[in-house]
Each structure stands twice: as structure tokens, then as C-alpha cells.
Protein backbone atom coordinates (compact mmCIF):
# COMPACT_ATOMS: atom_id res chain seq x y z
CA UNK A 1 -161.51 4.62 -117.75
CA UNK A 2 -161.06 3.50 -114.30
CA UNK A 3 -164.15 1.87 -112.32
CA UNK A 4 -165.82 3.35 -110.19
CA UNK A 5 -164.79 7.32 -110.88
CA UNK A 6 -166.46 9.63 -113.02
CA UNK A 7 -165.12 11.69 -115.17
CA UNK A 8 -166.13 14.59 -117.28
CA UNK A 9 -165.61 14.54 -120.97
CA UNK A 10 -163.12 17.23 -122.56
CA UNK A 11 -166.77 19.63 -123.37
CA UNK A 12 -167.64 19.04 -119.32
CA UNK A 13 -171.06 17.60 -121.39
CA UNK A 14 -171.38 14.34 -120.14
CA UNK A 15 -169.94 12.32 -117.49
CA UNK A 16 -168.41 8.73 -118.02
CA UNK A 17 -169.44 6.68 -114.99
CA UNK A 18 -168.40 2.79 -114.17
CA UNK A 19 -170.34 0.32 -112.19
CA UNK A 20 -168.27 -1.22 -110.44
CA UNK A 21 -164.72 -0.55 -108.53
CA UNK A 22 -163.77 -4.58 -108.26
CA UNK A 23 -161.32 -4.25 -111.27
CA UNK A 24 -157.66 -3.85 -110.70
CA UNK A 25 -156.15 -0.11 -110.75
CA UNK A 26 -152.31 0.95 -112.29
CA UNK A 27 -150.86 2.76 -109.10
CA UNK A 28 -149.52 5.30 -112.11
CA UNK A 29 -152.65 5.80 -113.40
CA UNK A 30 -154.65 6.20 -110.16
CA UNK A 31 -151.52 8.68 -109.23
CA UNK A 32 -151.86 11.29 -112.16
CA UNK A 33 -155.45 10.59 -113.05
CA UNK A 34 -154.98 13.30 -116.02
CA UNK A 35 -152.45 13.35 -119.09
CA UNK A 36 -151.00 16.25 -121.24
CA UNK A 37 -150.76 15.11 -124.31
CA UNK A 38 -148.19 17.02 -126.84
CA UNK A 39 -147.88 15.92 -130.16
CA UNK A 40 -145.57 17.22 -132.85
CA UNK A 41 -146.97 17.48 -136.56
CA UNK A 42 -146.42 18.26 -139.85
CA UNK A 43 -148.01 21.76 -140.54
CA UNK A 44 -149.98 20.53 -144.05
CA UNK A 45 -151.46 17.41 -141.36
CA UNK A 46 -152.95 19.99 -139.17
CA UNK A 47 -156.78 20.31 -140.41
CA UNK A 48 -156.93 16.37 -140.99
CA UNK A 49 -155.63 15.93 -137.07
CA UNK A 50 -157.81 18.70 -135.99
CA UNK A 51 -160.33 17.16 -138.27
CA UNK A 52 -159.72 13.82 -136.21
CA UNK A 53 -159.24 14.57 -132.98
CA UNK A 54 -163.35 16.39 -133.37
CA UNK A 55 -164.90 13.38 -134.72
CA UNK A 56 -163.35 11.85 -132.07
CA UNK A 57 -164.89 14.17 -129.64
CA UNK A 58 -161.48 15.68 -128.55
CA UNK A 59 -162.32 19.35 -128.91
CA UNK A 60 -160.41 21.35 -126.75
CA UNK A 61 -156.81 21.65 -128.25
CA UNK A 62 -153.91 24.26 -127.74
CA UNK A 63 -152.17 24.64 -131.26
CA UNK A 64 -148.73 26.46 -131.70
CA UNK A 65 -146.29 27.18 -134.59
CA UNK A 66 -142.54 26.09 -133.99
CA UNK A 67 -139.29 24.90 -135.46
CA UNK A 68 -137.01 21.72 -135.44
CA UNK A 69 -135.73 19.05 -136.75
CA UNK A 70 -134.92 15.37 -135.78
CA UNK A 71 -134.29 12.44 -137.82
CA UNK A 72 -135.14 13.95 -140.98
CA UNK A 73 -132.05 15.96 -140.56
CA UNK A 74 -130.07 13.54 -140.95
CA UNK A 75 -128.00 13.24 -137.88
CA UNK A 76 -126.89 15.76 -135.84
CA UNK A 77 -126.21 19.11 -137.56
CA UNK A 78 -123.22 21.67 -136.82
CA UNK A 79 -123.76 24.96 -135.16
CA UNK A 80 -123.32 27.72 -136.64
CA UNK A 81 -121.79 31.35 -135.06
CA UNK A 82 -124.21 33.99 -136.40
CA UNK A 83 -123.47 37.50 -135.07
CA UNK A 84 -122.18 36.03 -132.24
CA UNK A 85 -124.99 33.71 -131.13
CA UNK A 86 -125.38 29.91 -131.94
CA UNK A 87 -127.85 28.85 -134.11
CA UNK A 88 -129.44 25.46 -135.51
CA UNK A 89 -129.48 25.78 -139.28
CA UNK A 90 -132.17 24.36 -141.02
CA UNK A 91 -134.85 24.29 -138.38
CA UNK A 92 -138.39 22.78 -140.18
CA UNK A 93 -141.41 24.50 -139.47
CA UNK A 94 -143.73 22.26 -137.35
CA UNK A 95 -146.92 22.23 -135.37
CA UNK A 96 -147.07 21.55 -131.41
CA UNK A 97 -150.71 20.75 -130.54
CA UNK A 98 -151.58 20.14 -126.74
CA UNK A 99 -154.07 18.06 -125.35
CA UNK A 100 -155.23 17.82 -121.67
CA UNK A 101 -157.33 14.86 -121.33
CA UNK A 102 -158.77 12.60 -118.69
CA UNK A 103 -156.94 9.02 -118.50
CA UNK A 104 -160.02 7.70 -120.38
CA UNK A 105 -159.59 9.88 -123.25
CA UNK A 106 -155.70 9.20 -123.72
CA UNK A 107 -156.03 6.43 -126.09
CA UNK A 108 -158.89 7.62 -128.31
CA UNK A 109 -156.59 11.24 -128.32
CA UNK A 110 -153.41 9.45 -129.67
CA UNK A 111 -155.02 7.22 -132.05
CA UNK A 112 -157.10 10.12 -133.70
CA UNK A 113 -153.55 11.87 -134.19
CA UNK A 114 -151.56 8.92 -135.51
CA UNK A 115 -154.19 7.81 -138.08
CA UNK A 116 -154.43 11.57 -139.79
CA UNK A 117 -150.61 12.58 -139.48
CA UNK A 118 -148.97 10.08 -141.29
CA UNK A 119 -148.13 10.90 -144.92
CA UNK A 120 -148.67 7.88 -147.34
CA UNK A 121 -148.80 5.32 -144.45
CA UNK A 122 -145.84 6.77 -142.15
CA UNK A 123 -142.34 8.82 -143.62
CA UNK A 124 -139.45 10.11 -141.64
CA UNK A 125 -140.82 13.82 -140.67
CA UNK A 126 -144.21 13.09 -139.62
CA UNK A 127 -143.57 13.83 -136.02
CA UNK A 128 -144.04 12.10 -132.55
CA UNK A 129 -146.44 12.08 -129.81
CA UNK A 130 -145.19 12.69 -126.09
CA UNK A 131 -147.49 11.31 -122.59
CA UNK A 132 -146.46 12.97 -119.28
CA UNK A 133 -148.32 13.47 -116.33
CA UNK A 134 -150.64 16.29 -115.23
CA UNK A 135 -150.55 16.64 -111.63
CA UNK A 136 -153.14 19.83 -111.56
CA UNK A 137 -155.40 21.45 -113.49
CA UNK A 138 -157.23 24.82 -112.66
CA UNK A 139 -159.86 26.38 -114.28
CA UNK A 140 -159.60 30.10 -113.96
CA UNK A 141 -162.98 31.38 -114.45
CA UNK A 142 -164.80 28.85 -111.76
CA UNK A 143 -161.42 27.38 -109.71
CA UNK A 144 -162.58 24.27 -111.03
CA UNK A 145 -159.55 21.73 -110.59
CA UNK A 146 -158.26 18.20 -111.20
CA UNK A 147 -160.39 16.60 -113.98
CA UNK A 148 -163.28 18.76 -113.84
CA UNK A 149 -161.08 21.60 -115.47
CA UNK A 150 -160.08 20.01 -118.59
């Protein structure tokens, strides 16, 4: 959290307010004040990370269903010519969740997921977490934007 802004938590409940504004500021940070964070999961981790991410208080989540593979593989696999269209083989079923958070919330968001998707203290497979940037976010229903929206 940075000092002196408030921001709202992911419910829009309560607000997170700092006393003072004498602390030092990351230019990045005070430049994209909000984060989307993706993570990549295991499908049988997905009700301890959702389980997780709500004691946590992170409770606003986008969840999807999709395919792929990375190191597990085993290197890079060959494509393969399938009526005439290039396919993967062997694409994995996996679980994208999305997370739009406030730069307070970024932390507590990424260690809720990496505690609850490892299997048996961390395998090859258990998926990775990506950070980027959220320049704007608009709530529909009120116009809402910035960090008042998520």
C-alpha cells in the first residue's frame, strides 16, 4: 500500500487509508497503481486456491478452462499436420484464473496462490503466476474507473 492513497478493497467494503505520504514511492508502482494478476493452475488445485485466495479476502476472481503445456512436456514438441491445420499434441488441461487487484493486494493475491497450488511442496506442472500492468479499469454498471472498479 502506498501512503497517503486510499484504496478500496477487492468487495469495495472497506477502504485502506495511510497516514502519512513522507515514505518513498516506486515511479512503476505510482504509474500503474493496479495489477492483473493471471495465474496458471493445475485443475485438481482449483478449490484449495479458490479456497485461499477467500480466506485471504481476494474474492473477486475470473476462472477459465484451457490447454498447454510447458516444461512438463519435456522440451519442445513437434507439430503435427492434422487435416491440414497444425496442431500441438498433447496439450494438458489447465486452469487460467484472473485477478484484478489494487497494488496493496498484489502480494497477499500471489502468496494465497503459491501456498495452495503446489503439489507435495512444488513438482514440474504446477503452473506459474504472471504480474502486468492495468492501466484502466471500468465498471460498467456505475462508470466507476481506476481502482474503485476492481
Amino acid at each position: 500500500m502506498r501512503l497517503g492513497e486510499t484504496f478500496l478493497t477487492l468487495d469495495g467494503a472497506a477502504k485502506l487509508q495511510a497516514a502519512d505520504r513522507n515514505s518513498q514511492i516506486d515511479n512503476r508502482k505510482s504509474e500503474f497503481p493496479m495489477k492483473l494478476i493471471t495465474a496458471i493452475i493445475q485443475p485438481d488445485k482449483l478449490d484449495e486456491v479458490r479456497e485461499a485466495l477467500i480466506t485471504a479476502e481476494i474474492t473477486r476472481i475470473t476462472v477459465s478452462r484451457c490447454t498447454g503445456h510447458g516444461q512438463a512436456q519435456g522440451g519442445v514438441a513437434a507439430e503435427d499436420l492434422y487435416r491440414g491445420q497444425s496442431v500441438m499434441p498433447n496439450l494438458l488441461p489447465k486452469v487460467r484464473i484472473d485477478i484484478a487487484c489494487n497494488d496493496s493486494f498484489v502480494d497477499i493475491t500471489v502468496n494465497a496462490i503459491l501456498k495452495s497450488a503446489k503439489h507435495n511442496g512444488g513438482e514440474v506442472g504446477d503452473g506459474k503466476i504472471f504480474i502486468t500492468n492495468l492501466e484502466e479499469c471500468i465498471r460498467i454498471r456505475t462508470e466507476d474507473r481506476g481502482g474503485q472498479a476492481i
